[in-house]
C-alpha atoms as a PDB file:
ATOM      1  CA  UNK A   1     177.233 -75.108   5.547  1.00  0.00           C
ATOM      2  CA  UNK A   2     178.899 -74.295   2.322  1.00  0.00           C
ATOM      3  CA  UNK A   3     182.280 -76.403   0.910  1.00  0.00           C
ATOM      4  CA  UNK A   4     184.597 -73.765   2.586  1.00  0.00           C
ATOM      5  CA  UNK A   5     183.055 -74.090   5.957  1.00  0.00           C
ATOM      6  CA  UNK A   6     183.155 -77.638   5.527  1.00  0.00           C
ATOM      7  CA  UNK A   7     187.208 -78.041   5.220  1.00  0.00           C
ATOM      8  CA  UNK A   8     187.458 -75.875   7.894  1.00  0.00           C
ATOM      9  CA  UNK A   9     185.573 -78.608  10.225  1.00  0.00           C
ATOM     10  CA  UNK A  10     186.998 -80.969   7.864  1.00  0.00           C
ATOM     11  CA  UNK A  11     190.986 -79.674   8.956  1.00  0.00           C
ATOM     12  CA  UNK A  12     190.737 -79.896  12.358  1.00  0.00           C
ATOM     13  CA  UNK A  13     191.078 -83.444  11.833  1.00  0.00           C
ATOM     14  CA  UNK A  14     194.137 -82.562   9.535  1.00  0.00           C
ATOM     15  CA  UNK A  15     196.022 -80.663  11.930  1.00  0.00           C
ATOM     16  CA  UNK A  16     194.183 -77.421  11.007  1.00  0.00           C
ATOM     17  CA  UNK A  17     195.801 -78.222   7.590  1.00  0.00           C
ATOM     18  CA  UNK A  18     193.167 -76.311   5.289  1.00  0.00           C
ATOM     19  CA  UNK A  19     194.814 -77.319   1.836  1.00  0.00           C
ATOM     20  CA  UNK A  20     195.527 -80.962   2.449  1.00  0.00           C
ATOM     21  CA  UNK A  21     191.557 -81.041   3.726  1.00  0.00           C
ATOM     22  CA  UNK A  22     190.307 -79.474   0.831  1.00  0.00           C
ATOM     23  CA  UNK A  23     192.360 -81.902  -1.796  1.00  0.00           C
ATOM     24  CA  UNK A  24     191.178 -84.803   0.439  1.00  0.00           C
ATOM     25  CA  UNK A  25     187.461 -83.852   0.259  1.00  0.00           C
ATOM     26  CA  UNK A  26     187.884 -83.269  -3.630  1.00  0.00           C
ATOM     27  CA  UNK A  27     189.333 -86.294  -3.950  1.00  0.00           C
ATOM     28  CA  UNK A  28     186.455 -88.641  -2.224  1.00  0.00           C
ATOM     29  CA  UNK A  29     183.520 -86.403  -4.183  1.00  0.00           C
ATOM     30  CA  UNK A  30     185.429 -86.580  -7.832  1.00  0.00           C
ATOM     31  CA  UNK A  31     185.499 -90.823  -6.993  1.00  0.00           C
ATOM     32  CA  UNK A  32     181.951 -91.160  -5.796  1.00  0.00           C
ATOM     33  CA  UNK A  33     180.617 -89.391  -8.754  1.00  0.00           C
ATOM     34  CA  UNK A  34     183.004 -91.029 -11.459  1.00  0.00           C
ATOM     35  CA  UNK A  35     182.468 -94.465 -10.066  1.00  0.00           C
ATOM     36  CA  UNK A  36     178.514 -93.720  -9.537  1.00  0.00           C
ATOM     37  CA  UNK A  37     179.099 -92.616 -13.064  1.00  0.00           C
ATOM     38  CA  UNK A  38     180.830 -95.613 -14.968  1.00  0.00           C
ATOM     39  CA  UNK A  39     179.557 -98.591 -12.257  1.00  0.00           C
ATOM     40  CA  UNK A  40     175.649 -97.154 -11.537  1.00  0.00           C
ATOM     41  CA  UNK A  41     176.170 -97.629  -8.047  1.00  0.00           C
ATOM     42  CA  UNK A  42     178.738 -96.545  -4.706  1.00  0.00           C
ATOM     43  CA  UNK A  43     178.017 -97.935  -1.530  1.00  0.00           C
ATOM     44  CA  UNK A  44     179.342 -96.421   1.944  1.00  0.00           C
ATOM     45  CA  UNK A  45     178.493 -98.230   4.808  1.00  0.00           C
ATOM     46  CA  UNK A  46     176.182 -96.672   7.536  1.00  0.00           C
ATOM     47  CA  UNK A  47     175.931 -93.484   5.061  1.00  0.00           C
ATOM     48  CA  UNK A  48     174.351 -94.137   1.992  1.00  0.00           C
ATOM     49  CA  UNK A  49     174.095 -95.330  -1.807  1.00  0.00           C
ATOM     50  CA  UNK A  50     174.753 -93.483  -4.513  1.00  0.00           C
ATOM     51  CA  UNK A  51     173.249 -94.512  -7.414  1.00  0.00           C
ATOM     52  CA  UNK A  52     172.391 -93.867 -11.354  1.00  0.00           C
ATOM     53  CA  UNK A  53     168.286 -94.021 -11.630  1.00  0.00           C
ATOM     54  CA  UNK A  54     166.727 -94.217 -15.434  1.00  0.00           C
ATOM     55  CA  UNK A  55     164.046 -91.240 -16.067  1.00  0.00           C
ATOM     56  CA  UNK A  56     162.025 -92.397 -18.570  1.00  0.00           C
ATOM     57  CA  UNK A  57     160.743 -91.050 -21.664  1.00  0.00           C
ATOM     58  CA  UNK A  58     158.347 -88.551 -21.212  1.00  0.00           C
ATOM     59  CA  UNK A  59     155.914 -86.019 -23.029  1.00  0.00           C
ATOM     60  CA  UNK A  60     156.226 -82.211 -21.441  1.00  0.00           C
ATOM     61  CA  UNK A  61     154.245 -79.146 -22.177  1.00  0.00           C
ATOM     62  CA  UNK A  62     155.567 -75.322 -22.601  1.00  0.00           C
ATOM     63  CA  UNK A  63     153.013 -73.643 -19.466  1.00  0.00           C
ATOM     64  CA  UNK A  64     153.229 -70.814 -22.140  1.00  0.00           C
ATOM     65  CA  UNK A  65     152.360 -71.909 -25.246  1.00  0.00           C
ATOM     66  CA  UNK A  66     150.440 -75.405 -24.629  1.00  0.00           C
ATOM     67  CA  UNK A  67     153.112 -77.311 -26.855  1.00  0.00           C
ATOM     68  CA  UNK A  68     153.984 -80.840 -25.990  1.00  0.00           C
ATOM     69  CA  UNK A  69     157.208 -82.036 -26.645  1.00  0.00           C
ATOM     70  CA  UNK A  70     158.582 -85.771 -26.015  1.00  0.00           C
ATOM     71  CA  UNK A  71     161.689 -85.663 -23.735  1.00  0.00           C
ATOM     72  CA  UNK A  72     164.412 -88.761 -23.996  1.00  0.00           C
ATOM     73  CA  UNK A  73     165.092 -90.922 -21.041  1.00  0.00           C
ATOM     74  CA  UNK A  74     167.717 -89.742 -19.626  1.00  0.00           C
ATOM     75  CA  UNK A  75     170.294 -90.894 -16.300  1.00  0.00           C
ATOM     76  CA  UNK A  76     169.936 -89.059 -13.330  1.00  0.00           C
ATOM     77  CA  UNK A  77     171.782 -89.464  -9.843  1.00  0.00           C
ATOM     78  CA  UNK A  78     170.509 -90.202  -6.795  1.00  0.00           C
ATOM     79  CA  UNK A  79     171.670 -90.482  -2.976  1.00  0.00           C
ATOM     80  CA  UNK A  80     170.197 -92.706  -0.260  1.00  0.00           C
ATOM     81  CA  UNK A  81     170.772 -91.955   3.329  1.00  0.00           C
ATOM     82  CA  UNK A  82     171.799 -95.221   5.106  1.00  0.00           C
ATOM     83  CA  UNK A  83     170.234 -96.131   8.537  1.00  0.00           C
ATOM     84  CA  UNK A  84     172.777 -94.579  10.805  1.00  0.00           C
ATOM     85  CA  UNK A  85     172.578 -91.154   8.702  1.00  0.00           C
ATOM     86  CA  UNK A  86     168.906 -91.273   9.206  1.00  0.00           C
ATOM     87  CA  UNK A  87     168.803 -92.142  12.666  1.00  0.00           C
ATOM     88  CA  UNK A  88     171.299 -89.124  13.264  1.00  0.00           C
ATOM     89  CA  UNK A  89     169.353 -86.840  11.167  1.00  0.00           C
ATOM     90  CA  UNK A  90     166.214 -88.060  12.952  1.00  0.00           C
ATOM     91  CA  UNK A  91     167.344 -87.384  16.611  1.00  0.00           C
ATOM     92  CA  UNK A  92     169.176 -84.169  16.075  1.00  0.00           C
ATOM     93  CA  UNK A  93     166.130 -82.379  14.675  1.00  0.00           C
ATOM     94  CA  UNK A  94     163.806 -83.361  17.796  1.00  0.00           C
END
């Protein structure tokens, strides 16, 4: 399901209301990503934890030429399901 299939589900609830759907989906994803951003970590009951995860320093190599660079650490995000999203992922693919 792609963003534009998911208003349309999403504007049934709306009153078929496509636009008002879309501008309320925009509006929850641009919050959980700038308060993931600024506070590390968004919490939504029953559905998950987003949260801002540390990668390390690292040393990588070029597969073509052998050379090994070191990488900074860098922050990366991350989502965990919550219990009921797993449990509903869980039965629905059995």
């Amino acid at each position: 399901m792609n963003k534009a299939e998911f208003v349309t589900e999403l504007a049934k609830h709306f009153d078929g209301n496509k636009a008002q759907a879309a501008r309320m989906l925009d509006t929850v994803l641009d919050e959980i990503m700038t308060q993931t951003a600024q506070h590390g970590h968004v919490g939504i009951a029953r559905f998950g934890v987003f949260e801002v995860l540390e990668r390390p320093e690292r040393v990588v190599r070029n597969p073509r030429t052998g050379e090994r660079k070191k990488v900074p650490p860098v922050d990366v995000p991350r989502f965990r399901p919550g219990s009921a999203f797993n449990d509903l992922v869980d039965s629905t693919t059995r």
